[in-house]
C-alpha atoms as a PDB file:
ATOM      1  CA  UNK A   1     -10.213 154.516 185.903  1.00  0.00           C
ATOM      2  CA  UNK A   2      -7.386 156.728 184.976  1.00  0.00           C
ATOM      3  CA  UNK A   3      -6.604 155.482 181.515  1.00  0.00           C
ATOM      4  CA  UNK A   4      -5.247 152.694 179.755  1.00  0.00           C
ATOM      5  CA  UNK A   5      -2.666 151.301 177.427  1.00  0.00           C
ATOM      6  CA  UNK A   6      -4.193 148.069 175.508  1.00  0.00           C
ATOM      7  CA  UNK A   7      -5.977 145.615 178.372  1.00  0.00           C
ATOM      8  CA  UNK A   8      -3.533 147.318 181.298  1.00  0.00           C
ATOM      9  CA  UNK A   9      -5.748 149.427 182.990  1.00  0.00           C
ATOM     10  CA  UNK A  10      -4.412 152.228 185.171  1.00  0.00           C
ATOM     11  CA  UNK A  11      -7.042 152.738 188.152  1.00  0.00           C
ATOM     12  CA  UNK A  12      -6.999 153.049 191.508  1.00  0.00           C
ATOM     13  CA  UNK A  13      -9.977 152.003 194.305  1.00  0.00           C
ATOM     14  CA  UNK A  14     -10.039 150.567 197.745  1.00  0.00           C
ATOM     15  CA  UNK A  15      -9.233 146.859 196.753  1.00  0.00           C
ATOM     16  CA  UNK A  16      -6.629 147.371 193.693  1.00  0.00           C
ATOM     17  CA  UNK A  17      -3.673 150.555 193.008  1.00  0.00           C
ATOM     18  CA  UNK A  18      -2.280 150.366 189.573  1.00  0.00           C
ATOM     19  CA  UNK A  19      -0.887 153.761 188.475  1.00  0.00           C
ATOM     20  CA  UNK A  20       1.993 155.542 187.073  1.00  0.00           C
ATOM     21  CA  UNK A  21       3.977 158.314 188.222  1.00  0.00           C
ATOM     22  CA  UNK A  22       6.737 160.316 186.162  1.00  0.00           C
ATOM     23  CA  UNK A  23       4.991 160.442 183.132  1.00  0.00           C
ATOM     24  CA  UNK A  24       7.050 162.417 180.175  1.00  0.00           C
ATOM     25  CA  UNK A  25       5.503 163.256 176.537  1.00  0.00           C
ATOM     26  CA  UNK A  26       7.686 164.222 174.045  1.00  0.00           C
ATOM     27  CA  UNK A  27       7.547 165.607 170.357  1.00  0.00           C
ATOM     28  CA  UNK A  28       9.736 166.549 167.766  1.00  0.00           C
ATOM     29  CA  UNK A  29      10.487 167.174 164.023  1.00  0.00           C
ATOM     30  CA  UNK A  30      12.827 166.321 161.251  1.00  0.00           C
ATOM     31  CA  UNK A  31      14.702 168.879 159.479  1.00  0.00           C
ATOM     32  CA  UNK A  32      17.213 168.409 156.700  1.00  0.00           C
ATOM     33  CA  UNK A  33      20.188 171.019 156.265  1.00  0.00           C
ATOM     34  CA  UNK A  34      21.000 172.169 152.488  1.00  0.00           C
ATOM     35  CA  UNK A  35      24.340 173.479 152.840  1.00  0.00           C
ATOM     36  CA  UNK A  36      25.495 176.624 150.281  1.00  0.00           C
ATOM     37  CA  UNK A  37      28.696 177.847 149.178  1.00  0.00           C
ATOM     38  CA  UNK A  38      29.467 181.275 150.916  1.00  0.00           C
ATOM     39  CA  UNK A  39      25.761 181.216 152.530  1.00  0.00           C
ATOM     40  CA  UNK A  40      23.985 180.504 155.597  1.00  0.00           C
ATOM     41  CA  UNK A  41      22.575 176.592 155.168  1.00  0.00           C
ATOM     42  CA  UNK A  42      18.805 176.271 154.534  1.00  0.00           C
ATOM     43  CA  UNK A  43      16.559 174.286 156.211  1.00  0.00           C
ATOM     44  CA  UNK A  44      13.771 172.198 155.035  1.00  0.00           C
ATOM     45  CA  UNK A  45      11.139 171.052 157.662  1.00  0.00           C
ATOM     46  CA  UNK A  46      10.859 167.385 156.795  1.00  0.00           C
ATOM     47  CA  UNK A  47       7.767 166.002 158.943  1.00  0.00           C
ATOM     48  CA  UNK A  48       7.256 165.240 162.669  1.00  0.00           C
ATOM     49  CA  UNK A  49       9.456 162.196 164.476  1.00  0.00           C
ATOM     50  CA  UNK A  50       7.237 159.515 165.855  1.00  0.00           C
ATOM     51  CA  UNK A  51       5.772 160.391 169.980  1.00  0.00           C
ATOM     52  CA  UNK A  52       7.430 159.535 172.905  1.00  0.00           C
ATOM     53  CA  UNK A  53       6.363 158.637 176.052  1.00  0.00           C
ATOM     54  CA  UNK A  54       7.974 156.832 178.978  1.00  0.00           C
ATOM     55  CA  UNK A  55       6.796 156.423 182.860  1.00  0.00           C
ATOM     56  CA  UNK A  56       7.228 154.261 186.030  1.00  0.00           C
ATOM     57  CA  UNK A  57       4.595 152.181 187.528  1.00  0.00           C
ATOM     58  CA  UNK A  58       4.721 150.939 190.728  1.00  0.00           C
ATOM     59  CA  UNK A  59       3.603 147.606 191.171  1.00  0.00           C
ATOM     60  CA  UNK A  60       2.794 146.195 194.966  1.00  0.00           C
ATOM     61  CA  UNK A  61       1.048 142.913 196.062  1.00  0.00           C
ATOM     62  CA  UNK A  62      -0.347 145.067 198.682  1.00  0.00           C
ATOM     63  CA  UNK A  63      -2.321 146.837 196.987  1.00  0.00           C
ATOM     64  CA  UNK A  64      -3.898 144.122 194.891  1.00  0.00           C
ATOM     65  CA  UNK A  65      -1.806 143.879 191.877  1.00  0.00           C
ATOM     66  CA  UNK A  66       0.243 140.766 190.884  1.00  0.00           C
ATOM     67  CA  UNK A  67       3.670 142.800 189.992  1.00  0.00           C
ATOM     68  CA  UNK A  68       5.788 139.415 188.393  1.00  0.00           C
ATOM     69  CA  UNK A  69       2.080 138.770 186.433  1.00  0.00           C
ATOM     70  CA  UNK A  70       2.045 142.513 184.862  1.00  0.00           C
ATOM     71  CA  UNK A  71       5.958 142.699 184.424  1.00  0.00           C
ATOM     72  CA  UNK A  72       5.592 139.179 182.223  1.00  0.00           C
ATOM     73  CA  UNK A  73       2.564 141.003 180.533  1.00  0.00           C
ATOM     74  CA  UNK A  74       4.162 144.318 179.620  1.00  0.00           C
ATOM     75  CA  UNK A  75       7.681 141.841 178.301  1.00  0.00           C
ATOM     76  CA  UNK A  76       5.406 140.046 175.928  1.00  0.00           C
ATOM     77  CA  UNK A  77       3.634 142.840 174.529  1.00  0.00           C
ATOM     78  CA  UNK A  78       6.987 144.712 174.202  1.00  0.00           C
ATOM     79  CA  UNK A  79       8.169 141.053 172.243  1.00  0.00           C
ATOM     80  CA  UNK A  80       5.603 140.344 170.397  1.00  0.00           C
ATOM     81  CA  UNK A  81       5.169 143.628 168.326  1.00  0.00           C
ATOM     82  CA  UNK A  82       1.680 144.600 170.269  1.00  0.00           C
ATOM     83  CA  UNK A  83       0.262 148.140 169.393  1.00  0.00           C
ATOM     84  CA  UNK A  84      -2.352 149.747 171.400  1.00  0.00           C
ATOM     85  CA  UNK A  85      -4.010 152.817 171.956  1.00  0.00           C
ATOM     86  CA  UNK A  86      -3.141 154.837 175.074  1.00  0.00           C
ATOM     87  CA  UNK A  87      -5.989 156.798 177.071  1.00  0.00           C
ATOM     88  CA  UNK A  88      -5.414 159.271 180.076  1.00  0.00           C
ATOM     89  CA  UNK A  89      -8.544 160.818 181.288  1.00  0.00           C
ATOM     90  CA  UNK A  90     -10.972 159.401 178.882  1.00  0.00           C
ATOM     91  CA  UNK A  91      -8.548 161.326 176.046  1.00  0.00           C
ATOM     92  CA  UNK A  92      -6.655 159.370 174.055  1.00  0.00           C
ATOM     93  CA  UNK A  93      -2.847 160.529 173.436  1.00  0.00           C
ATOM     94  CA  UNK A  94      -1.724 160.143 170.092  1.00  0.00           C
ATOM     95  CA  UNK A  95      -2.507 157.584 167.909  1.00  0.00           C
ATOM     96  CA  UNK A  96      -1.421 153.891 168.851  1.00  0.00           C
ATOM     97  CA  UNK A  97       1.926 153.105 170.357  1.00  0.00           C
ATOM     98  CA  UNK A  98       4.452 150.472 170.609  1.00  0.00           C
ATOM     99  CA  UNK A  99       6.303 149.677 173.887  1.00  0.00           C
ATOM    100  CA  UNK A 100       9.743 150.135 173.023  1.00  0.00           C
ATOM    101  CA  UNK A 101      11.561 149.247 176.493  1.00  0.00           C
ATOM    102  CA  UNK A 102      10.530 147.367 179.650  1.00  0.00           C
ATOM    103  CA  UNK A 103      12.954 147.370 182.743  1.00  0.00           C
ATOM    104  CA  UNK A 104      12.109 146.289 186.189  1.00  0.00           C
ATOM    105  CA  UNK A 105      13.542 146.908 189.237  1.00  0.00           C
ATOM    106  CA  UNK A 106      12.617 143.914 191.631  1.00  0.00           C
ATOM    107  CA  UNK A 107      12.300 145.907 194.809  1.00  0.00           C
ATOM    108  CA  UNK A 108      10.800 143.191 197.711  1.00  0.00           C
ATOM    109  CA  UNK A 109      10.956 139.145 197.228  1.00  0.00           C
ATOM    110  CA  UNK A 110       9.481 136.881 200.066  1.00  0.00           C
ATOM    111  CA  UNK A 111      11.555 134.441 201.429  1.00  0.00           C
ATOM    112  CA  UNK A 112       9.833 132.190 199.214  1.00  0.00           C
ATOM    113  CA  UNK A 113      10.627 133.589 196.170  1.00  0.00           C
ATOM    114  CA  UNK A 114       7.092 135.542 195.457  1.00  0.00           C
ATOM    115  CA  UNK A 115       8.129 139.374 194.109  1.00  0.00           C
ATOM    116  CA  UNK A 116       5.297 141.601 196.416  1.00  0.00           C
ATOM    117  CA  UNK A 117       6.532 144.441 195.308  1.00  0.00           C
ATOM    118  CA  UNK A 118       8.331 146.173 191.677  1.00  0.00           C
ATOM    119  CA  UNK A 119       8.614 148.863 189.847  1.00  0.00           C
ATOM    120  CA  UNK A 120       8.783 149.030 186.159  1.00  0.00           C
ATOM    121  CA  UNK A 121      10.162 152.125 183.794  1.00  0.00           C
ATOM    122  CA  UNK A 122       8.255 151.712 180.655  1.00  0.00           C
ATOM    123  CA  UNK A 123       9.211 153.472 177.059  1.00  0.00           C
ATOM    124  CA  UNK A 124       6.591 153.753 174.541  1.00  0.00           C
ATOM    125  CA  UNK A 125       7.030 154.919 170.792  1.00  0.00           C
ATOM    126  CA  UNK A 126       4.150 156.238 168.761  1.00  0.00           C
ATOM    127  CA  UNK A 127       3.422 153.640 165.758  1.00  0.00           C
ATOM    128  CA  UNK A 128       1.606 155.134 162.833  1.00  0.00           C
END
């Protein structure tokens, strides 16, 4: 297993592939200005800003992963409010997050109308 986010479990084996690529962490802080007459502006540090972190996952019948099944899973929990831990390497990031944006690209349909293959950019916000 490489990690998880709530029940979607990133892991990869000879019968199933579910993992992410592109994987971007970002932090940052609040600071307020005080602006003075005929002096440089001070600055108060205010607190940290909420984590960020956004990837791709690549989703392909072929490797043993439903991708319209896990596309209609990450939607709800982005729509429904769900907050979950996130763990990469047994080492959880953070504290819990919320997904903040789902977008799928729909990248092989049979002629059937079965998606086989997908990949999803996924947006998650640090909830505290």
């Amino acid at each position: 297993m490489i990690g998880y986010l709530g029940d979607v479990v990133f892991s990869t084996s000879s019968d199933r592939v579910f993992s992410f690529r592109n994987m971007k962490v970002s932090a940052s802080a609040d600071w307020g200005e005080h602006k003075r007459i005929g002096q440089k502006s001070q600055w108060e540090f205010l607190g940290p800003n909420a984590g960020k972190v956004s990837f791709e996952i690549v989703l392909d019948a072929n490797y043993g992963v439903e991708p319209r099944k896990e596309i209609e899973k990450l939607i709800s929990y982005s729509e429904s409010g769900a907050v979950n831990a996130l763990v990469i390497g047994g080492k959880r990031i953070g504290s819990r997050w919320r997904i903040t944006s789902v977008s799928s690209a729909w990248n092989c349909i049979t002629s059937s109308g079965i998606l086989t293959k997908a990949s999803v950019s996924l947006t998650i916000e640090e909830y505290q």
